[in-house]
C-alpha atoms as a PDB file:
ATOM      1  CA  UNK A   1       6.144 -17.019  15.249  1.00  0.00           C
ATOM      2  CA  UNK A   2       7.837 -14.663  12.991  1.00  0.00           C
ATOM      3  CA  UNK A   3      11.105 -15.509  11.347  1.00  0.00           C
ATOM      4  CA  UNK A   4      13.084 -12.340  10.147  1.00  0.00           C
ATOM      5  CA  UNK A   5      14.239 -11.784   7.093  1.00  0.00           C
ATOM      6  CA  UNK A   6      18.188 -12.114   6.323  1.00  0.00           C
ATOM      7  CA  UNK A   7      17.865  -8.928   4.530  1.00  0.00           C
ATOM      8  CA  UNK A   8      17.531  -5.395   6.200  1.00  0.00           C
ATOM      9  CA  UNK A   9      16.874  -3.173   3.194  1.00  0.00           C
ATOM     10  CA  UNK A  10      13.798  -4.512   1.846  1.00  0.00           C
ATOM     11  CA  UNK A  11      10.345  -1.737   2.342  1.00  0.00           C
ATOM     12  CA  UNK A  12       6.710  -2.546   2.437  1.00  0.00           C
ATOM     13  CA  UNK A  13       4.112  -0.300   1.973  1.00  0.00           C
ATOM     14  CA  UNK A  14       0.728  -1.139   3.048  1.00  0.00           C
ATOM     15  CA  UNK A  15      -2.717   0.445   2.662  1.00  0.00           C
ATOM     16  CA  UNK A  16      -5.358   0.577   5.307  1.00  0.00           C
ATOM     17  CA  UNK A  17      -3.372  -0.061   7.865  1.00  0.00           C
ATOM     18  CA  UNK A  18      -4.542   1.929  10.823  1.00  0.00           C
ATOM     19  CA  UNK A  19      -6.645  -0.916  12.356  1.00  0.00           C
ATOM     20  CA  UNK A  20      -7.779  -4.955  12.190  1.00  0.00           C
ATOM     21  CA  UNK A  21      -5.814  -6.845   9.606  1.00  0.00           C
ATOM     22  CA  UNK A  22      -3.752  -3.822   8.451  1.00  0.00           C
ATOM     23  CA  UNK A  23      -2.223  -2.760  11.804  1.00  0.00           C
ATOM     24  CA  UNK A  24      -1.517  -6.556  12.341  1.00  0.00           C
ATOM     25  CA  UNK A  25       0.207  -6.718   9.182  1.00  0.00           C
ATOM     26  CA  UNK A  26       2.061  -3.353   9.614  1.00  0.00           C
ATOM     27  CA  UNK A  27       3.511  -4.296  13.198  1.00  0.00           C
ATOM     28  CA  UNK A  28       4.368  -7.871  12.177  1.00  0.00           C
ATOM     29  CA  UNK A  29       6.006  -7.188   8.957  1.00  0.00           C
ATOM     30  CA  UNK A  30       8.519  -4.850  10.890  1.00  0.00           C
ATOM     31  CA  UNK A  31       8.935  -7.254  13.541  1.00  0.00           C
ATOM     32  CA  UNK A  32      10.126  -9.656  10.880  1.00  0.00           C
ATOM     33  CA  UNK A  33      12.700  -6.717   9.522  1.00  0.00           C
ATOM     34  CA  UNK A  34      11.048  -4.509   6.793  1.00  0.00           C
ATOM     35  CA  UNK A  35      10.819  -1.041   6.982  1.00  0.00           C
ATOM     36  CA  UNK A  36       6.791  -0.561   6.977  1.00  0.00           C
ATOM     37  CA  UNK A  37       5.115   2.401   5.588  1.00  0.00           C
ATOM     38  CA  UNK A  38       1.287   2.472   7.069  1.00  0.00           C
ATOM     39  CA  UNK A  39      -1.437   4.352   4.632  1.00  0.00           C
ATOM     40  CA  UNK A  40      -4.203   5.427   6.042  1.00  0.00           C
ATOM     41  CA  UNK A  41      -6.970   7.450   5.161  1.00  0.00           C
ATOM     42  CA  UNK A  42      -9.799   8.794   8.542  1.00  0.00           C
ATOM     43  CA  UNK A  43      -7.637   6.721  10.853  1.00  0.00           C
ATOM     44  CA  UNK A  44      -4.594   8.651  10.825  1.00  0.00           C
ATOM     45  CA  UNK A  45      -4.244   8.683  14.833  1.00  0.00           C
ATOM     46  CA  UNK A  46      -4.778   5.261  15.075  1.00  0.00           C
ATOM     47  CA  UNK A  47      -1.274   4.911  12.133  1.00  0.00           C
ATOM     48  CA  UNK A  48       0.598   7.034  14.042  1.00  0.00           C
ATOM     49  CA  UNK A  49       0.140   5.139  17.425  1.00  0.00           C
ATOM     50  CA  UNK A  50       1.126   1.760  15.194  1.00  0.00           C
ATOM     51  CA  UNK A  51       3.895   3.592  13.701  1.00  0.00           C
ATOM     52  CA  UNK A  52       5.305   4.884  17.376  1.00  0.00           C
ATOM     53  CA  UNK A  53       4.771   1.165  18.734  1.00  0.00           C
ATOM     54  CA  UNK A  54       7.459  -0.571  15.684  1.00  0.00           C
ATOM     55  CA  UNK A  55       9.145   2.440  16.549  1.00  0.00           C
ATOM     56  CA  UNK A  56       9.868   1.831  20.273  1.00  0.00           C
ATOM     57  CA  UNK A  57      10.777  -1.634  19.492  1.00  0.00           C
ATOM     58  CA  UNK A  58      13.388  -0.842  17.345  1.00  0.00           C
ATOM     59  CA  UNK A  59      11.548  -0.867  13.922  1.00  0.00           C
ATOM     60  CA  UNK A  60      11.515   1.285  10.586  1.00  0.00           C
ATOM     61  CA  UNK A  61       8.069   2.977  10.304  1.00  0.00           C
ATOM     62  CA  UNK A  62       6.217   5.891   8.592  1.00  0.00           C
ATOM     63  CA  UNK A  63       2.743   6.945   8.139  1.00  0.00           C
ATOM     64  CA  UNK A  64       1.259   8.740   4.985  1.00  0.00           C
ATOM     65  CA  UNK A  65      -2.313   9.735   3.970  1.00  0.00           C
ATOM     66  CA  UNK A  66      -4.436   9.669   0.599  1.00  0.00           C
ATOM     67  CA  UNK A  67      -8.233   9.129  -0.132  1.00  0.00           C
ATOM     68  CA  UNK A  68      -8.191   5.701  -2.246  1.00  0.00           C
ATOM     69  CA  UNK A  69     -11.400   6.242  -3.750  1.00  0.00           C
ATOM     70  CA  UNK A  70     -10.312   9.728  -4.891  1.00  0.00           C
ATOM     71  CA  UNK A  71      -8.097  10.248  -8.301  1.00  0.00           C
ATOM     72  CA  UNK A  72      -5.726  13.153  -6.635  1.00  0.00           C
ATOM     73  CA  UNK A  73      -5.772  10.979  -3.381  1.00  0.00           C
ATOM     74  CA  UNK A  74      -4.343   8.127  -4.938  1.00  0.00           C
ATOM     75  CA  UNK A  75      -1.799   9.623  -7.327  1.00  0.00           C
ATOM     76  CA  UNK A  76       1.070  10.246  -4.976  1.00  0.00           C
ATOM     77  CA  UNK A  77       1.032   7.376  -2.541  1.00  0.00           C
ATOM     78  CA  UNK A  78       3.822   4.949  -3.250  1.00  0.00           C
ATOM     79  CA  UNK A  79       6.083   7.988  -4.424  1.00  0.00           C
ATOM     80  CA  UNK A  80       5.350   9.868  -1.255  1.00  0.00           C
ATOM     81  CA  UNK A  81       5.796   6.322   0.399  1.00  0.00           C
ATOM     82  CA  UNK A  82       8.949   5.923  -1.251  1.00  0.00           C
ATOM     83  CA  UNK A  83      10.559   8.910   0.132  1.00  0.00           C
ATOM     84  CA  UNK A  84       9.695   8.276   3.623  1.00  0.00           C
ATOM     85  CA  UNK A  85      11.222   4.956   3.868  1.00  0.00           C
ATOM     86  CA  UNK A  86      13.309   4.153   0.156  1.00  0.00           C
ATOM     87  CA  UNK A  87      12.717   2.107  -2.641  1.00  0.00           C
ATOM     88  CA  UNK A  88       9.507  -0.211  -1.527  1.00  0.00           C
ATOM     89  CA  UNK A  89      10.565  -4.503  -2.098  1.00  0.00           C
ATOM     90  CA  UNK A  90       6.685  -4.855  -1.190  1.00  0.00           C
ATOM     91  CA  UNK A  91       3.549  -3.731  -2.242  1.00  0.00           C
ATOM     92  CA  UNK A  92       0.384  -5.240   0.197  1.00  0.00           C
ATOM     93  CA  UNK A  93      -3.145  -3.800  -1.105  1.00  0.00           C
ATOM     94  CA  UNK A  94      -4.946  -4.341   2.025  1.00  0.00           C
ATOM     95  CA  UNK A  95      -7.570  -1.225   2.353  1.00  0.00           C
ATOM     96  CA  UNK A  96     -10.795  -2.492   2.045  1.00  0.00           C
ATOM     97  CA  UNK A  97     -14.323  -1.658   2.546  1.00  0.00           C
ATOM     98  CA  UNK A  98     -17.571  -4.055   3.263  1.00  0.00           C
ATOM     99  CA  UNK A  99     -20.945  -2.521   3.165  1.00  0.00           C
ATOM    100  CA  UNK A 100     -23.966  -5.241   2.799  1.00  0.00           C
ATOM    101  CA  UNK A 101     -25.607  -4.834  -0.634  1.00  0.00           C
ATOM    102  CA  UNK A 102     -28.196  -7.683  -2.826  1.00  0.00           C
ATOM    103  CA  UNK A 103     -29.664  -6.659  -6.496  1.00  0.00           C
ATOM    104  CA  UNK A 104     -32.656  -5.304  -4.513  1.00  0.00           C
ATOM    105  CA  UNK A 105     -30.676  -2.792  -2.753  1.00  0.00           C
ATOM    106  CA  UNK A 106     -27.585  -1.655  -5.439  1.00  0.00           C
ATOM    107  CA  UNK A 107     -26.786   1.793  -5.178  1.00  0.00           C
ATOM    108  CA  UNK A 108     -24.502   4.003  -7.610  1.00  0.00           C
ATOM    109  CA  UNK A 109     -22.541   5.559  -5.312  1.00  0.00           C
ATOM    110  CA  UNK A 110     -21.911   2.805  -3.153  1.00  0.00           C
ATOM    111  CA  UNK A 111     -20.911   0.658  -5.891  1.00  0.00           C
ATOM    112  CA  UNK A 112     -18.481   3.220  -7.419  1.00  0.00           C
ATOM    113  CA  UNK A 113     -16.878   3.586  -3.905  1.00  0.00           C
ATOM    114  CA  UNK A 114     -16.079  -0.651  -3.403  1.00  0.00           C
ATOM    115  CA  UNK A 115     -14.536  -0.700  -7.317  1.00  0.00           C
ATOM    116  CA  UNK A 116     -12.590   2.622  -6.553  1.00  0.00           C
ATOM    117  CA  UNK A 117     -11.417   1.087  -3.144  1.00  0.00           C
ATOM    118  CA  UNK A 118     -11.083  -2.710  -4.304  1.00  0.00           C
ATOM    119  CA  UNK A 119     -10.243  -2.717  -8.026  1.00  0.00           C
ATOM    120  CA  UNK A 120      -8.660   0.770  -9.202  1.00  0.00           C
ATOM    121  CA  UNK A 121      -6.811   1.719  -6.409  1.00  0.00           C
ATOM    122  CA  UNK A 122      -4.411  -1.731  -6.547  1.00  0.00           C
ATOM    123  CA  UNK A 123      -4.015  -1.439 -10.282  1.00  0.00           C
ATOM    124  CA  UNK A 124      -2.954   2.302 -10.249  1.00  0.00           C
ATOM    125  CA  UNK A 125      -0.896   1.402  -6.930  1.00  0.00           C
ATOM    126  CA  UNK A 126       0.885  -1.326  -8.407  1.00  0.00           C
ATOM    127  CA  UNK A 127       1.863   0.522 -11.553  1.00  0.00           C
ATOM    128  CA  UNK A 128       3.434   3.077  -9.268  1.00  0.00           C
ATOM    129  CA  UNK A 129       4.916   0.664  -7.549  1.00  0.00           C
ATOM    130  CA  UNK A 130       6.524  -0.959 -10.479  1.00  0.00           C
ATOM    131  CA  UNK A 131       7.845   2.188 -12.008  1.00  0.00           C
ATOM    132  CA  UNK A 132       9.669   3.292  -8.275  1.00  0.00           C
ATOM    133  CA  UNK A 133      11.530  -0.153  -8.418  1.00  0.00           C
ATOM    134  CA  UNK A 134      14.877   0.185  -9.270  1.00  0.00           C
ATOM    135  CA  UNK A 135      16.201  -1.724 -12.219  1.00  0.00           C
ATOM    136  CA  UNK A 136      18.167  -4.334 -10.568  1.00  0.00           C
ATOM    137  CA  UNK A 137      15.713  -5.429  -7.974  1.00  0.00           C
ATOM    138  CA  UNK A 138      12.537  -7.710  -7.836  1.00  0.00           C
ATOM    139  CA  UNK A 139       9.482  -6.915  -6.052  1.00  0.00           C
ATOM    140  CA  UNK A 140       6.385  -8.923  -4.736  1.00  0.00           C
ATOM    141  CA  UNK A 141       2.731  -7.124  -4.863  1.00  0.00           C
ATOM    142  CA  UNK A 142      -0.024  -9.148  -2.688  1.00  0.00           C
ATOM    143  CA  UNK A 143      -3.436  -7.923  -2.796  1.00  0.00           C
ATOM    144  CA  UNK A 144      -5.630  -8.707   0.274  1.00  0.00           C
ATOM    145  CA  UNK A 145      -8.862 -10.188  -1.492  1.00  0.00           C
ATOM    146  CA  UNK A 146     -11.569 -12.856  -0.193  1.00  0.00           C
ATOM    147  CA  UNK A 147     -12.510 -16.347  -0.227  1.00  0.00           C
ATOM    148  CA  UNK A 148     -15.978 -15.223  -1.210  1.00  0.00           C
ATOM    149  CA  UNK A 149     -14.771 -14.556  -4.426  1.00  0.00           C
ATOM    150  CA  UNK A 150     -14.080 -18.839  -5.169  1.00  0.00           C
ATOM    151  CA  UNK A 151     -17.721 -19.122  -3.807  1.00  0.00           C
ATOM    152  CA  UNK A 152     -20.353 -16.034  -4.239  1.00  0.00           C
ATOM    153  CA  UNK A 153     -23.474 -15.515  -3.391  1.00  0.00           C
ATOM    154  CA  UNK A 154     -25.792 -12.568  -3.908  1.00  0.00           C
ATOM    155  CA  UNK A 155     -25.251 -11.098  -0.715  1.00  0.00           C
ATOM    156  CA  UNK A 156     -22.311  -7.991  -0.819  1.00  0.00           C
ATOM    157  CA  UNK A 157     -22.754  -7.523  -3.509  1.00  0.00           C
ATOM    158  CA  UNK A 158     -20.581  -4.662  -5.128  1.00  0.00           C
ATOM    159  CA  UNK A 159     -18.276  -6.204  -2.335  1.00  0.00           C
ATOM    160  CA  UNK A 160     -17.792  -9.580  -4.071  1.00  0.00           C
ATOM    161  CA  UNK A 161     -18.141  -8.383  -7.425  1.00  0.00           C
ATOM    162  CA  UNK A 162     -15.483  -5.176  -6.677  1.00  0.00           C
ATOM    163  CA  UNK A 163     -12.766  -7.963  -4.760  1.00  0.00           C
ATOM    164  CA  UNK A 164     -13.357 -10.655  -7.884  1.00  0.00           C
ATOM    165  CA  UNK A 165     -12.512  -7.863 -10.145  1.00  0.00           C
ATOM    166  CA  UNK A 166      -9.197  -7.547  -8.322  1.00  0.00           C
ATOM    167  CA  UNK A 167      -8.745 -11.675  -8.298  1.00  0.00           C
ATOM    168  CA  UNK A 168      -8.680 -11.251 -12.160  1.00  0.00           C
ATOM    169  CA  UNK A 169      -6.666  -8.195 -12.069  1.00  0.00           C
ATOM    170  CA  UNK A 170      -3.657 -10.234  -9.672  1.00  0.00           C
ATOM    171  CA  UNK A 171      -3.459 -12.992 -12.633  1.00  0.00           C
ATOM    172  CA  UNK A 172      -3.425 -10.657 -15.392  1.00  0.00           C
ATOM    173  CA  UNK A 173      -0.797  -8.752 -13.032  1.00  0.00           C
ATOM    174  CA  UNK A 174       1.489 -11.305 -12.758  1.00  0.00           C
ATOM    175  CA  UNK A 175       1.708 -11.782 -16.569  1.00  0.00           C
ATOM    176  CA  UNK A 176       2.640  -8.388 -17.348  1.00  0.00           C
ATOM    177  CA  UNK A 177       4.875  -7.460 -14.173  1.00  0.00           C
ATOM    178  CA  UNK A 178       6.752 -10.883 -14.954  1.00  0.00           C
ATOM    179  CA  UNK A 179       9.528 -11.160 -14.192  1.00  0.00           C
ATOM    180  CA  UNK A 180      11.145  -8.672 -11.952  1.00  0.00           C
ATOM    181  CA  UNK A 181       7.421  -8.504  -9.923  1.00  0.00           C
ATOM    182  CA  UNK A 182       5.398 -11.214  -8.707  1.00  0.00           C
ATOM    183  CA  UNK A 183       2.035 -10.757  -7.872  1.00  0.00           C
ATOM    184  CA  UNK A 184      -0.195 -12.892  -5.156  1.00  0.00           C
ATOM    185  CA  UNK A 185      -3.110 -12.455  -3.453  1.00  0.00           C
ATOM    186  CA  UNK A 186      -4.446 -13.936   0.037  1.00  0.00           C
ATOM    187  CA  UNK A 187      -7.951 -14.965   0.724  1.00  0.00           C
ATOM    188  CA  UNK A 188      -9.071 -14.135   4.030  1.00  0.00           C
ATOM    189  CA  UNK A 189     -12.379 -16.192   5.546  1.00  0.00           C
ATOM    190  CA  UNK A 190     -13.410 -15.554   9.212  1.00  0.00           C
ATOM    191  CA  UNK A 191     -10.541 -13.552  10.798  1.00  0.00           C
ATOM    192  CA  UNK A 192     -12.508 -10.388  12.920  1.00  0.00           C
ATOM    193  CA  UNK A 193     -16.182  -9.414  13.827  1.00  0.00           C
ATOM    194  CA  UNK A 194     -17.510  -7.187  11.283  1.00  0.00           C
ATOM    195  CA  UNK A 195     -19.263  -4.130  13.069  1.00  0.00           C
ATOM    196  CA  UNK A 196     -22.357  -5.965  12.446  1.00  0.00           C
ATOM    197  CA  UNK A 197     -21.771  -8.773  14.105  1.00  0.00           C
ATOM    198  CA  UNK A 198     -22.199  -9.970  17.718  1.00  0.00           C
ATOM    199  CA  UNK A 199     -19.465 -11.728  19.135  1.00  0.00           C
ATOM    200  CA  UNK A 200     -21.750 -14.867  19.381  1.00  0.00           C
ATOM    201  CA  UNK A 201     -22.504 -14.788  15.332  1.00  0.00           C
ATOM    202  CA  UNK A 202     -18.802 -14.435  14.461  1.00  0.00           C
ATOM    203  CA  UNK A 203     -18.113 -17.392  16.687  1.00  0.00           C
ATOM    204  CA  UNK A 204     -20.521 -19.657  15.425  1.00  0.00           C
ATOM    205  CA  UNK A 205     -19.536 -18.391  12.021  1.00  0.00           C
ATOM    206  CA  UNK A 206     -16.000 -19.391  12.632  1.00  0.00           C
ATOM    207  CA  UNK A 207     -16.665 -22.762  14.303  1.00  0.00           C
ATOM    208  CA  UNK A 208     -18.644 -23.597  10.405  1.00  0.00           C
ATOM    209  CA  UNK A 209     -15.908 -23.357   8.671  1.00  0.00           C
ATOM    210  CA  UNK A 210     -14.750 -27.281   8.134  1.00  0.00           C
ATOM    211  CA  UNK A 211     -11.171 -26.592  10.131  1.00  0.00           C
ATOM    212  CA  UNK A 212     -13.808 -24.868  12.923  1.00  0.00           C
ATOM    213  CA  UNK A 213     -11.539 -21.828  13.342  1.00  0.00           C
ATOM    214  CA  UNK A 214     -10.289 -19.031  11.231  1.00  0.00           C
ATOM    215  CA  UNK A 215      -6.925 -17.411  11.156  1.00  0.00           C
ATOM    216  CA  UNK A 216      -5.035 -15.948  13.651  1.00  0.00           C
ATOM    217  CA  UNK A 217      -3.303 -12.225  12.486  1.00  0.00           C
ATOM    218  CA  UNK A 218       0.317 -13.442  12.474  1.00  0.00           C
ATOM    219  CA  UNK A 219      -0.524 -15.834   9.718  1.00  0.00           C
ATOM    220  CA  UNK A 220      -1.230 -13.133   6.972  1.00  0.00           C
ATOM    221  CA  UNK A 221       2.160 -11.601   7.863  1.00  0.00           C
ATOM    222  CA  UNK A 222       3.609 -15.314   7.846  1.00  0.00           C
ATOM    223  CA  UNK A 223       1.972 -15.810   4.265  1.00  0.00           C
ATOM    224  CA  UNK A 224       3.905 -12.934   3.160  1.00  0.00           C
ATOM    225  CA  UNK A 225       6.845 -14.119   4.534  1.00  0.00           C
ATOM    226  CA  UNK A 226       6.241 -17.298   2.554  1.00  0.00           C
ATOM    227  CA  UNK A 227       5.494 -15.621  -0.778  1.00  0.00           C
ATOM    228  CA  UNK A 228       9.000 -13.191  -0.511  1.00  0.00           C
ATOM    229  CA  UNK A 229      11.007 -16.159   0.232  1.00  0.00           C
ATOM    230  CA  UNK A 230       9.508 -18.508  -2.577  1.00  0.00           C
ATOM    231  CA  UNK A 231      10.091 -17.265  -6.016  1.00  0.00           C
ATOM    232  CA  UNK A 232       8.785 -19.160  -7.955  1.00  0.00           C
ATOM    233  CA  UNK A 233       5.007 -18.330  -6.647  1.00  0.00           C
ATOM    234  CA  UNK A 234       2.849 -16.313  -8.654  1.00  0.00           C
ATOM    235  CA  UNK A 235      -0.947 -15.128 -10.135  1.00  0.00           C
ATOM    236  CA  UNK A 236      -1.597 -17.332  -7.073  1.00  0.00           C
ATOM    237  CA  UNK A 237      -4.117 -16.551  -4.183  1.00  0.00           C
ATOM    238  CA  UNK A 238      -4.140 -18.482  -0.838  1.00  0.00           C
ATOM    239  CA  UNK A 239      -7.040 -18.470   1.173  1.00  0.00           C
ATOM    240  CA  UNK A 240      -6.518 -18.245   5.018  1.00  0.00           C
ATOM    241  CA  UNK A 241      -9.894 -18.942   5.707  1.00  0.00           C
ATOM    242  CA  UNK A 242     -10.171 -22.358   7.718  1.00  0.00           C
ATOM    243  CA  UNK A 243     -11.500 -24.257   4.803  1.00  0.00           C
ATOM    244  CA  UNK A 244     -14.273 -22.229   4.318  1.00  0.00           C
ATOM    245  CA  UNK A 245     -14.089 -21.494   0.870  1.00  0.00           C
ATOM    246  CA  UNK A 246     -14.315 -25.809   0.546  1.00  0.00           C
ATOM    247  CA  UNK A 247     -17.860 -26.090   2.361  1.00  0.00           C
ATOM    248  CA  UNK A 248     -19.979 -28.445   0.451  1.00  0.00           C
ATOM    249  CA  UNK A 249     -22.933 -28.865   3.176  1.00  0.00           C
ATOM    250  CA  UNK A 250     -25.474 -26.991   1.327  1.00  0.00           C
ATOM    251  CA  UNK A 251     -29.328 -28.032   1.223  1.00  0.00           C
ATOM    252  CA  UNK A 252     -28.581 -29.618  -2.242  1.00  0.00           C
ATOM    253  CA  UNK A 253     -26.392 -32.391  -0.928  1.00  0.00           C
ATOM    254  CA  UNK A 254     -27.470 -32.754   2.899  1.00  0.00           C
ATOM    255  CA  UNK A 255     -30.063 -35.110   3.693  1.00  0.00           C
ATOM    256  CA  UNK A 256     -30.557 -35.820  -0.040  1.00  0.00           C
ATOM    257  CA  UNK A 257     -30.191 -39.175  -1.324  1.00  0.00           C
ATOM    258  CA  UNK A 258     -28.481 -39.741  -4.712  1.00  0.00           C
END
């Protein structure tokens, strides 16, 4: 359950948010009062049908587009954002890629495209964001990161190494947007299939995880809630992952004796 906000003024603008976690977020965050402005890159039909849905139900919405992984894509987003909708209160850096990589298999390009996506786009985002804020307000930046990154392993990798890079970039963040903008970061663990997975694998994958479920969408919405009322939180990440970034049953420690 969402509780709204007190406020009506406050804007959010969030990136990749034409389907999964993105569209959840968009919907719910205007349900709870903000004015949402969806980014979206291929899935610009899908935005549009989000954006018409807030609409309908008496919500603030707009859709832009940009290519996050492209210089002249990227330069204009929160500005154009900003126009659509007003000064943004929120910045959510959800857009995200996840293409299986290992050492064996590392590619350039593919590489270049996770950092671009993961790690440039949110810094150059959140400086724009920081110089649109006017001078009497506070803001709130959350980047949309991984539990992986607490506990890697060579698999994805320019995934985990691309979404650690941004882990490091939130703390050092919050020390120089302090103190007019906080910056946080949630950790997703099993929350949707990948399109790799069959529904079977992504259950048993969630029923692992020591809480034996994952989250449900309304709960990364409901984080951000938490994280604009509480200000006194930041350089902080909180994993909505079921416990799995605190499994310990590995082949070192099961059936060993000590």
């Amino acid at each position: 359950m969402l509780e709204r906000l007190s406020e009506t003024s406050s804007n959010v603008l969030v990136t990749g948010a034409a389907r999964r976690i993105g569209a959840a977020l968009a919907t719910d965050l205007a349900t709870a009062g903000f004015g949402v402005v969806l980014h979206a890159n291929t899935s610009v039909a899908e935005a549009e049908e989000t954006a018409t849905f807030i609409r309908s139900t008496g919500g603030r919405a707009a859709v832009i587009t940009g290519d996050l992984s492209s210089a002249q894509g990227l330069s204009r987003i929160v500005d154009r954002a900003a126009r659509e909708i007003g000064p943004l209160s929120v910045l959510v850096n959800n857009a995200s890629i996840f293409e299986p990589d290992e050492i064996e298999t590392l590619d350039i390009e593919r590489f270049d495209r996770h950092f671009a996506i993961h790690t440039r786009a949110p810094l150059f985002l959140s400086q724009a964001f920081a110089e649109q804020l006017p001078d009497e307000a506070s803001g709130l930046i959350v980047n949309i990161i991984d539990q992986k990154v607490w506990r890697p392993t060579p698999k994805f990798l320019s995934y985990t190494l691309s979404k650690s890079a941004l882990w490091s970039a939130t703390r050092m963040l919050a020390q120089g947007l302090a103190p007019r903008i906080r910056v946080n970061a949630i950790g997703p663990g099993p929350t949707l299939a990948s399109e790799r997975q069959s529904a079977e694998d992504f259950r048993r994958q969630q029923e692992a995880v020591p809480l034996g479920r994952g989250p449900e969408l309304v709960e990364f919405a409901n984080t951000i809630l938490y994280l604009w009322r509480t200000p006194s939180i930041t350089g902080q990440m909180i994993a909505l992952d079921g416990g799995q970034h605190l499994a310990w049953e590995t082949p070192d420690v099961v059936g060993i004796r000590e």
